[in-house]
Protein backbone atom coordinates (compact mmCIF):
# COMPACT_ATOMS: atom_id res chain seq x y z
CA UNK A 1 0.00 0.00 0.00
CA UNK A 2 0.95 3.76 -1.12
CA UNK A 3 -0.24 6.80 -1.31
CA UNK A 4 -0.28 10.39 -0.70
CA UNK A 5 -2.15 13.53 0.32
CA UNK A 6 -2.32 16.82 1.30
CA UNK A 7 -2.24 17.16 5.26
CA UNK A 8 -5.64 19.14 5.33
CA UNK A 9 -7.26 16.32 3.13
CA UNK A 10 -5.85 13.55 5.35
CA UNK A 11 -7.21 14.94 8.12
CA UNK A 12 -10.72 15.74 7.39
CA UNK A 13 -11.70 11.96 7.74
CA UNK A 14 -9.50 11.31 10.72
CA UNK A 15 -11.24 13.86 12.82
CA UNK A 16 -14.43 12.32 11.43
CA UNK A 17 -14.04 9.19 12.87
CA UNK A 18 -12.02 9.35 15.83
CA UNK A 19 -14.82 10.17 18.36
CA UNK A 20 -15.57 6.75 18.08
CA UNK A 21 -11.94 5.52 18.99
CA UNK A 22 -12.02 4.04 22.33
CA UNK A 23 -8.65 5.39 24.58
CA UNK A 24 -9.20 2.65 26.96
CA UNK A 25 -9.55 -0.82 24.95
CA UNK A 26 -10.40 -3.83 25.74
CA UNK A 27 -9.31 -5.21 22.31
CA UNK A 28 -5.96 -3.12 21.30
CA UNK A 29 -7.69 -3.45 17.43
CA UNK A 30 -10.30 -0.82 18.14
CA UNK A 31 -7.78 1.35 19.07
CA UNK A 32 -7.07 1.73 15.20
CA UNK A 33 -8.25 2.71 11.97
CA UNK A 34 -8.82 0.45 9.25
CA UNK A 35 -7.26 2.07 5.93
CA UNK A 36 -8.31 1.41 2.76
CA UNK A 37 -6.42 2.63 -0.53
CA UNK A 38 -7.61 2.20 -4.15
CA UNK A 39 -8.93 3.51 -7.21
CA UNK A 40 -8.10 6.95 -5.83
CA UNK A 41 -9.44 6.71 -2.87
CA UNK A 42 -8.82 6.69 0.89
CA UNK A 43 -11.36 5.15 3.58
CA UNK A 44 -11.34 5.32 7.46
CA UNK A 45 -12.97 3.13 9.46
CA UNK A 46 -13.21 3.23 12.91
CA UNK A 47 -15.44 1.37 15.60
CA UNK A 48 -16.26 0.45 19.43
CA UNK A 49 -18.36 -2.35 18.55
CA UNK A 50 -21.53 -0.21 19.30
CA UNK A 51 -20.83 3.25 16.67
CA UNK A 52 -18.98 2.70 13.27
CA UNK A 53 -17.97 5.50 11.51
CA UNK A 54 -16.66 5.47 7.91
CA UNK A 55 -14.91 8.71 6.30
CA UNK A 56 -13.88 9.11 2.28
CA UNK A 57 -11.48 11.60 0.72
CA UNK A 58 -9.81 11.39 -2.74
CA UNK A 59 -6.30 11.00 -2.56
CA UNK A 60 -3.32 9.65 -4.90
CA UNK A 61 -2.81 6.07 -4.65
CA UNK A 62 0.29 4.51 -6.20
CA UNK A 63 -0.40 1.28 -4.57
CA UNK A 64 -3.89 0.04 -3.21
CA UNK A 65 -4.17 -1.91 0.06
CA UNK A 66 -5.15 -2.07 3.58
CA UNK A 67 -3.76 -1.71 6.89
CA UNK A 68 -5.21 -0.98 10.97
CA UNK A 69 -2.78 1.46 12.62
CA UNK A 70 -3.32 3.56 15.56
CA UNK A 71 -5.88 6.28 15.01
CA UNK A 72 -5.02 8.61 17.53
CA UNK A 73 -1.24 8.43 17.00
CA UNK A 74 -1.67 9.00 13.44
CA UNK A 75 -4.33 12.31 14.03
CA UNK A 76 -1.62 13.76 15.99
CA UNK A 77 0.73 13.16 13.45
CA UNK A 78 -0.92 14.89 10.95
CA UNK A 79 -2.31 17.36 13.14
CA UNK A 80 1.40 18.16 13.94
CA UNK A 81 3.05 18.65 10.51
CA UNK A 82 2.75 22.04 9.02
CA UNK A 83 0.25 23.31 7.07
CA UNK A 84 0.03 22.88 3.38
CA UNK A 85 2.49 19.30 3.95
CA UNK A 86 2.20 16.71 1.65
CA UNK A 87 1.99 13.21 3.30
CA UNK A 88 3.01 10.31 2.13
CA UNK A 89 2.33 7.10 3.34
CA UNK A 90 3.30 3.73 2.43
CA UNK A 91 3.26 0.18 3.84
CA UNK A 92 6.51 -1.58 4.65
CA UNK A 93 6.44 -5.22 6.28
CA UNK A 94 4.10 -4.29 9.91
CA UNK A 95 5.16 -0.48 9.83
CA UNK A 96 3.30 2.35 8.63
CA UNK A 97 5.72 4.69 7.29
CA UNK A 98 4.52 8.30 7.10
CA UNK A 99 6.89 11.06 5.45
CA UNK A 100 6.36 14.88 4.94
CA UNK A 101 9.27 16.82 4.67
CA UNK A 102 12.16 16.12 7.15
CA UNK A 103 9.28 13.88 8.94
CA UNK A 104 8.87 10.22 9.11
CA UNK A 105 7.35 8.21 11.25
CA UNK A 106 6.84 4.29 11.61
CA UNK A 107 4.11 3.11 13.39
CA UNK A 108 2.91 -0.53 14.22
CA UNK A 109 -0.16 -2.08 12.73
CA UNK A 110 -2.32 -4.87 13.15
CA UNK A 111 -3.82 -6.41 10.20
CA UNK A 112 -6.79 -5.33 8.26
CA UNK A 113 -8.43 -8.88 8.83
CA UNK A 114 -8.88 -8.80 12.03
CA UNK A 115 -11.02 -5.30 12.17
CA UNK A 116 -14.34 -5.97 12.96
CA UNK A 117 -16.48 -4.63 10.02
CA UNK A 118 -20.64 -4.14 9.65
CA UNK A 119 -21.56 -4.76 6.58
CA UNK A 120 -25.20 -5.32 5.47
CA UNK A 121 -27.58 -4.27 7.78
CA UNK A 122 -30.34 -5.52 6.34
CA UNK A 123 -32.59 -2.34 6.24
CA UNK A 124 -35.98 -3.08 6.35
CA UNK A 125 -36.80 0.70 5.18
CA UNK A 126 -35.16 3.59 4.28
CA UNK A 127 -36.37 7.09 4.94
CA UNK A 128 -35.12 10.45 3.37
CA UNK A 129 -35.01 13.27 5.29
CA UNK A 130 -33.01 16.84 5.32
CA UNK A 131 -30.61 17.09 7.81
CA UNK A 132 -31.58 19.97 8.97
CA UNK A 133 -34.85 18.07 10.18
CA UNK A 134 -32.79 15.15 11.71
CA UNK A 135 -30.82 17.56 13.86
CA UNK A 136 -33.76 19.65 14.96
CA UNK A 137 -35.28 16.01 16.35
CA UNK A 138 -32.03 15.00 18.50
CA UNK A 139 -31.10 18.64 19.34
CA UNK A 140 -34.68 19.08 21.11
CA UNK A 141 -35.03 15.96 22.60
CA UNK A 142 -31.24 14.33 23.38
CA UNK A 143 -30.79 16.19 26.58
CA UNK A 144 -33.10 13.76 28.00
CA UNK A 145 -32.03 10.69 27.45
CA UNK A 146 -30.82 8.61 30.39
CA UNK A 147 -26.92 8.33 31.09
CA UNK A 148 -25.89 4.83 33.03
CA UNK A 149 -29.52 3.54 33.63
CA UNK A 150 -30.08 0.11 34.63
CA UNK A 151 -33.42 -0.01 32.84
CA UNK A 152 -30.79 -0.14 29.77
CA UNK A 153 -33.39 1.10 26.86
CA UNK A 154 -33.74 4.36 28.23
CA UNK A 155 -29.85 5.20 27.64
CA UNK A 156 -30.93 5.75 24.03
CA UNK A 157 -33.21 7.93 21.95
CA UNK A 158 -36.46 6.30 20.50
CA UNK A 159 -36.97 6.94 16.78
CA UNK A 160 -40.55 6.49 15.39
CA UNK A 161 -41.97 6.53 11.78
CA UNK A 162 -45.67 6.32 11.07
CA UNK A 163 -47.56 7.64 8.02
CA UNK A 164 -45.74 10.65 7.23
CA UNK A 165 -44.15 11.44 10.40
CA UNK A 166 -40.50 10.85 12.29
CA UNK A 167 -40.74 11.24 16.01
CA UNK A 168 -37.88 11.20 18.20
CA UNK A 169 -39.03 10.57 22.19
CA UNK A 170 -36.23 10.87 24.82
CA UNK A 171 -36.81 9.98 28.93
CA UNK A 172 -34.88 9.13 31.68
CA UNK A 173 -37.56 8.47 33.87
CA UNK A 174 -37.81 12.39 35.90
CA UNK A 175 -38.40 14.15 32.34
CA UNK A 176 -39.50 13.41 28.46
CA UNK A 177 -38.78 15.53 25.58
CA UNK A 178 -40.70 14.69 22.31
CA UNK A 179 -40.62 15.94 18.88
CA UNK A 180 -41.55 15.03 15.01
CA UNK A 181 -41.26 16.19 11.91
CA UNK A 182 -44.03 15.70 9.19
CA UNK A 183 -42.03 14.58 5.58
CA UNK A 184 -44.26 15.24 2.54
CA UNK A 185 -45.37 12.96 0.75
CA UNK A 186 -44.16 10.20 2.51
CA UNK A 187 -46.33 6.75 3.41
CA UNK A 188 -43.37 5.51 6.30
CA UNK A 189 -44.45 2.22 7.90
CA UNK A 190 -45.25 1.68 11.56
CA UNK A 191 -41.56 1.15 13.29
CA UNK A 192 -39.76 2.12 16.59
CA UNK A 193 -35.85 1.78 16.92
CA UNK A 194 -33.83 2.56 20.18
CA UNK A 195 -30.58 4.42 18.98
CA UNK A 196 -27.65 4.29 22.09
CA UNK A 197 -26.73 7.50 23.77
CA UNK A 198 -23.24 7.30 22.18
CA UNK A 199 -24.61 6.93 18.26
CA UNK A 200 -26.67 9.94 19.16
CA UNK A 201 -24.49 12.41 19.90
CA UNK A 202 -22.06 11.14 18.08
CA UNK A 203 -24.41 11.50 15.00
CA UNK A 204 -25.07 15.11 16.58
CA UNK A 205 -21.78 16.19 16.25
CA UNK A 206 -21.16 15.01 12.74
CA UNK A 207 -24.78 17.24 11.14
CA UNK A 208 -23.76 20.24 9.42
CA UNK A 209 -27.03 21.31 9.03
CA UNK A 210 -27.18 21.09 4.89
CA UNK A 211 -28.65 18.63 2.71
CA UNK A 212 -30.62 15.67 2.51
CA UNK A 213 -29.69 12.31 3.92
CA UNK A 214 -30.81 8.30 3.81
CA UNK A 215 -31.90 6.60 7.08
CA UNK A 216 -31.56 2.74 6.59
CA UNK A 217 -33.50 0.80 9.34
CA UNK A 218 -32.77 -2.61 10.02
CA UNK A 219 -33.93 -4.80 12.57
CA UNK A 220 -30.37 -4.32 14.62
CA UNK A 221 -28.79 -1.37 13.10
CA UNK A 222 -29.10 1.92 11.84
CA UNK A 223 -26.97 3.34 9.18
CA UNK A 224 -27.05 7.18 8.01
CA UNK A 225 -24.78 8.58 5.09
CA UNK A 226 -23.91 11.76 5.16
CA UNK A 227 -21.82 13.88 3.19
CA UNK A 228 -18.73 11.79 2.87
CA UNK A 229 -19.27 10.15 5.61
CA UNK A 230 -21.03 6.45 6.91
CA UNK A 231 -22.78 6.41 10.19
CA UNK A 232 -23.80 2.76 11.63
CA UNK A 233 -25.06 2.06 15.17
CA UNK A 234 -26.32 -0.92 16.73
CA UNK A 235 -29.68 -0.51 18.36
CA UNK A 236 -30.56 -0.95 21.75
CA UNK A 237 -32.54 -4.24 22.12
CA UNK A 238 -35.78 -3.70 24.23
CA UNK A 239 -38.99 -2.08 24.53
CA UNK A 240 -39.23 1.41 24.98
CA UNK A 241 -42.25 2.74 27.69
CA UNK A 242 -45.37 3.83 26.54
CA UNK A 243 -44.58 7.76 26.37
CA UNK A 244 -48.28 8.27 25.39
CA UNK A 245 -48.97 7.42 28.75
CA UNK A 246 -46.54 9.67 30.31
CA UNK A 247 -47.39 13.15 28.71
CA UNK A 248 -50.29 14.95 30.71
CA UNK A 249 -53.70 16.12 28.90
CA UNK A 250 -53.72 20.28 29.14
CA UNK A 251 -55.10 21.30 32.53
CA UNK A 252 -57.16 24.50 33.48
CA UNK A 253 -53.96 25.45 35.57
CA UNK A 254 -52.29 27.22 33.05
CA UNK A 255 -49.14 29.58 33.09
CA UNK A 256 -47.73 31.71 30.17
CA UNK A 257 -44.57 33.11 30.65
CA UNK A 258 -41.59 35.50 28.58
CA UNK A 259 -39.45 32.36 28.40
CA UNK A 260 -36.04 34.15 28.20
CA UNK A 261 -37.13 35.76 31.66
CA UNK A 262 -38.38 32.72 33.19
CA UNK A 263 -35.06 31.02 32.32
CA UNK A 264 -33.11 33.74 33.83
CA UNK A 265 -35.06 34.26 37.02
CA UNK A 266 -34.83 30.36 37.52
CA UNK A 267 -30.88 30.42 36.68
CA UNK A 268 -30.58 33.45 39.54
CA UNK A 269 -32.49 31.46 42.29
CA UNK A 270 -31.42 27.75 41.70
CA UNK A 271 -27.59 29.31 42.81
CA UNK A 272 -28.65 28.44 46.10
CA UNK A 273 -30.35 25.14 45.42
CA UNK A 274 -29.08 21.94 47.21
CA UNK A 275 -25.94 21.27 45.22
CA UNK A 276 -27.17 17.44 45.02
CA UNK A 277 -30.87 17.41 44.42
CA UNK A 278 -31.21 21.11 42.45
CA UNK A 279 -34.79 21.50 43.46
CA UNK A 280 -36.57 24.26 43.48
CA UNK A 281 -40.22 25.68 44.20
CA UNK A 282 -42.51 26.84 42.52
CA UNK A 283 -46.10 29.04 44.15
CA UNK A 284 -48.42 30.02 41.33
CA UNK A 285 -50.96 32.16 42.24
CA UNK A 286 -53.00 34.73 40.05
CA UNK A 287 -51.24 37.31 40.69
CA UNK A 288 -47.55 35.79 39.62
CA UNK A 289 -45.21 33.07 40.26
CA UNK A 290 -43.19 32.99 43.34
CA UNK A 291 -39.32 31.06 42.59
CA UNK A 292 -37.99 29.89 46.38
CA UNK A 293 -34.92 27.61 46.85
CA UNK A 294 -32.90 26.73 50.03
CA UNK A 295 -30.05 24.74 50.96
CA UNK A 296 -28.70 22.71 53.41
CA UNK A 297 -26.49 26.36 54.82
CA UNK A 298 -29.82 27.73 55.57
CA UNK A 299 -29.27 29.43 52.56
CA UNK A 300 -32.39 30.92 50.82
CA UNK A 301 -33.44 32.49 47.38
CA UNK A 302 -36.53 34.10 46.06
CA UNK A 303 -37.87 35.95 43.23
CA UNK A 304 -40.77 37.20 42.22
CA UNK A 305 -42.11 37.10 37.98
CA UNK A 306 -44.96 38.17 36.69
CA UNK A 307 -46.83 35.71 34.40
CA UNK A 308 -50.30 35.17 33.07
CA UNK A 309 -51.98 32.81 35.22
CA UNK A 310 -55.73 31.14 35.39
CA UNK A 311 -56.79 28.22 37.53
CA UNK A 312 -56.09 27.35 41.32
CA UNK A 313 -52.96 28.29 43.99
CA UNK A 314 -50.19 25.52 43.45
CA UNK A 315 -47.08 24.78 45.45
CA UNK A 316 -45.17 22.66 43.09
CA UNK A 317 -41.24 21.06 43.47
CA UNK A 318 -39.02 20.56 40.24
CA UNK A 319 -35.45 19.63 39.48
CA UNK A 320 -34.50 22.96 38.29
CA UNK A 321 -32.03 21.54 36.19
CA UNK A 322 -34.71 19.93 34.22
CA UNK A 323 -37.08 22.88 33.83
CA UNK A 324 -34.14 25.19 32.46
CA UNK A 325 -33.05 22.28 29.68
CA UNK A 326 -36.89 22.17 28.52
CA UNK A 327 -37.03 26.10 28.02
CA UNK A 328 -33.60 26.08 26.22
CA UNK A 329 -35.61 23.84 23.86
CA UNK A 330 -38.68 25.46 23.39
CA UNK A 331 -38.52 27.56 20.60
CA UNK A 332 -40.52 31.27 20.47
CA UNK A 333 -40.64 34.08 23.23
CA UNK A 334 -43.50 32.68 25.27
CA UNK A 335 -43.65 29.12 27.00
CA UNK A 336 -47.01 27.94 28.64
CA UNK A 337 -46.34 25.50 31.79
CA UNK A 338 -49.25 23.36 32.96
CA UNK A 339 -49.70 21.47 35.74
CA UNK A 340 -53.30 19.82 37.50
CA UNK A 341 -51.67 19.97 41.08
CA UNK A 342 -49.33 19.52 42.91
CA UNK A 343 -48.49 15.86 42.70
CA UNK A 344 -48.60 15.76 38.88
CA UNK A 345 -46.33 16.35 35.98
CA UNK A 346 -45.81 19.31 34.28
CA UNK A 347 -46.43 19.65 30.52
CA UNK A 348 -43.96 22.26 29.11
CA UNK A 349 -44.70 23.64 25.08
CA UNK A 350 -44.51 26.44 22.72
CA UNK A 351 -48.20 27.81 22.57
CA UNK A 352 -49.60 26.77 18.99
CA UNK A 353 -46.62 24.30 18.30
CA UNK A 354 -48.18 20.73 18.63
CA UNK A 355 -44.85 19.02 17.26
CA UNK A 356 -42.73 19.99 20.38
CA UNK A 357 -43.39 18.72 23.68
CA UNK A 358 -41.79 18.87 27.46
CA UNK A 359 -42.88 16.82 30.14
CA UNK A 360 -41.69 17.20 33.72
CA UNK A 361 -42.15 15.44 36.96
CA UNK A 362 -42.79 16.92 40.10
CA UNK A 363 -40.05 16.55 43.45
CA UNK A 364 -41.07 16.79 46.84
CA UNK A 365 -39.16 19.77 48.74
């Protein structure tokens, strides 16, 4: 195997990829990229077993072949050499030699063989959607997912076609973020698919926002391709809960609020929360809403907002950590909260926009 490139092209699908690159490995192989050279072309694989990423860029191949070497050690590398360098890289024996200028490095491999590879996933259907639609459904829903949760399918992000919508539902049991986008003209079949936290935001991270893109469902994977690049996750096995279930009908207690002032005056009083438990209380009455926290140094905050208010006086507790990530998502100027009592969830939404929706349970203070 040899080829060259231009530093800046060589690493375009190194930085791609790497998120995925394990520092920590329990099998010294996924510590690596699989390279493949030919026909003009350079791919980078690289996996944990759960994400696989694969990155393309055109570059001049003497020789075609492939090789595993060190991902990390070989970003740095090219991260390293000056701008505008040509690389060259060729395969020697086990060593990866890599030359620009008065450079050269030889690194140790392992061979291409042993890389573990997904192939076919088997898609049972493929949907096409902009990406700009894709990343409004994980940006307003992936801050709820669960992180190290032993009921193991809520450490993911639900995906849901029907008709002509895609729904993305995210909960970690205290709080639910929902949100779907209607695709014209489509006729999608019923289907629900648990994507992993990790594919998630790793798929996060790699939308630029432009463009339309291909989402392959299969009955154990996912697989998106994006510009230039391959995106495959395994799904998370198991049944996600019955969200329908979780999300409160509209009650007569209803608050509408400036949301950029409700954020702030809840930012200003949760700074003396309890460190550990962030809660914080809210009084509703007609005539406002009352913001108290405390803490365990007898510590005490409270602020008073004005907000449009009709139904009964509620004394209600919330994670204050989870109110402020719902109102970052809620797009518009004015949020409506509602609530029945003070035992109950609270629905959180944009007033008019059905396609959003918040849902957050109450905390005894």
């Amino acid at each position: 195997m040899k080829f060259s490139a231009a530093r800046e092209v060589l690493l375009k699908p190194l930085q791609a990829v790497i998120g995925v690159v394990e520092r920590r490995q329990t099998m010294p192989i996924l510590s690596n990229v699989l390279i493949i050279a030919q026909d003009g072309r350079l791919s980078v694989t690289a996996t944990d077993l759960e994400v696989e990423l694969v990155a393309q860029a055109e570059v001049d191949v003497e020789n075609g072949g492939e090789i595993t070497v060190s991902g990390r050690k070989l970003l740095d590398i090219c991260k390293a050499l000056p701008e505008g360098s040509d690389i060259h890289i060729s395969l020697s024996g086990e060593k990866l030699s890599v030359r620009a200028g008065r450079s050269k490095f030889n690194l140790a491999t392992l061979p291409a063989a042993e890389f573990p590879v997904v192939e076919d996933i088997k898609a049972g259907q493929t949907i096409s959607v902009s990406q700009e639609a894709l990343g409004h459904l994980i940006e307003k829903t992936h801050f709820s997912m669960a992180q190290q949760d032993v009921r193991y399918y809520l450490n993911g992000m639900l995906l849901e076609t029907s008709g002509q919508h895609l729904r993305a539902v995210a909960t970690d049991g205290h709080r639910l973020a929902l949100c779907q986008v209607e695709l014209d003209g489509a006729d999608l079949e019923a289907q629900q698919v648990i994507v992993p936290r990790k594919g998630v935001l790793e798929l996060q991270r790699l939308m630029s926002g432009e463009g339309d893109l291909n989402i392959e469902l299969g009955s154990n994977h996912i697989r998106i391709q994006l510009e230039g690049i391959r995106f495959t996750s395994k799904l998370i096995d198991g049944k996600f809960p019955e969200y329908d279930r979780v999300i409160p009908k509209e009650s007569a207690n209803e608050l509408k609020a400036n949301r950029s002032e409700f954020r702030d005056a809840l930012q200003r009083t949760a700074i003396l929360s309890n460190e550990k438990y962030r809660g914080i209380r809210l009084v509703i009455r007609d005539s406002g809403v009352i913001l108290q926290a405390h803490n365990p140094e007898q510590e005490e905050a409270e602020e008073e907002l004005e907000v449009e208010y009709s139904g009964e006086d509620i004394e209600i507790g919330f994670n204050v950590n989870y109110l402020l990530d719902a109102l970052g998502a809620v797009e518009g100027d004015i949020v409506t909260l509602s609530v029945q009592d003070s035992n109950s969830s609270c629905l959180i939404r944009q007033p008019g926009n059905e396609d959003s929706t918040f849902v957050v349970m109450p905390m005894r203070l």
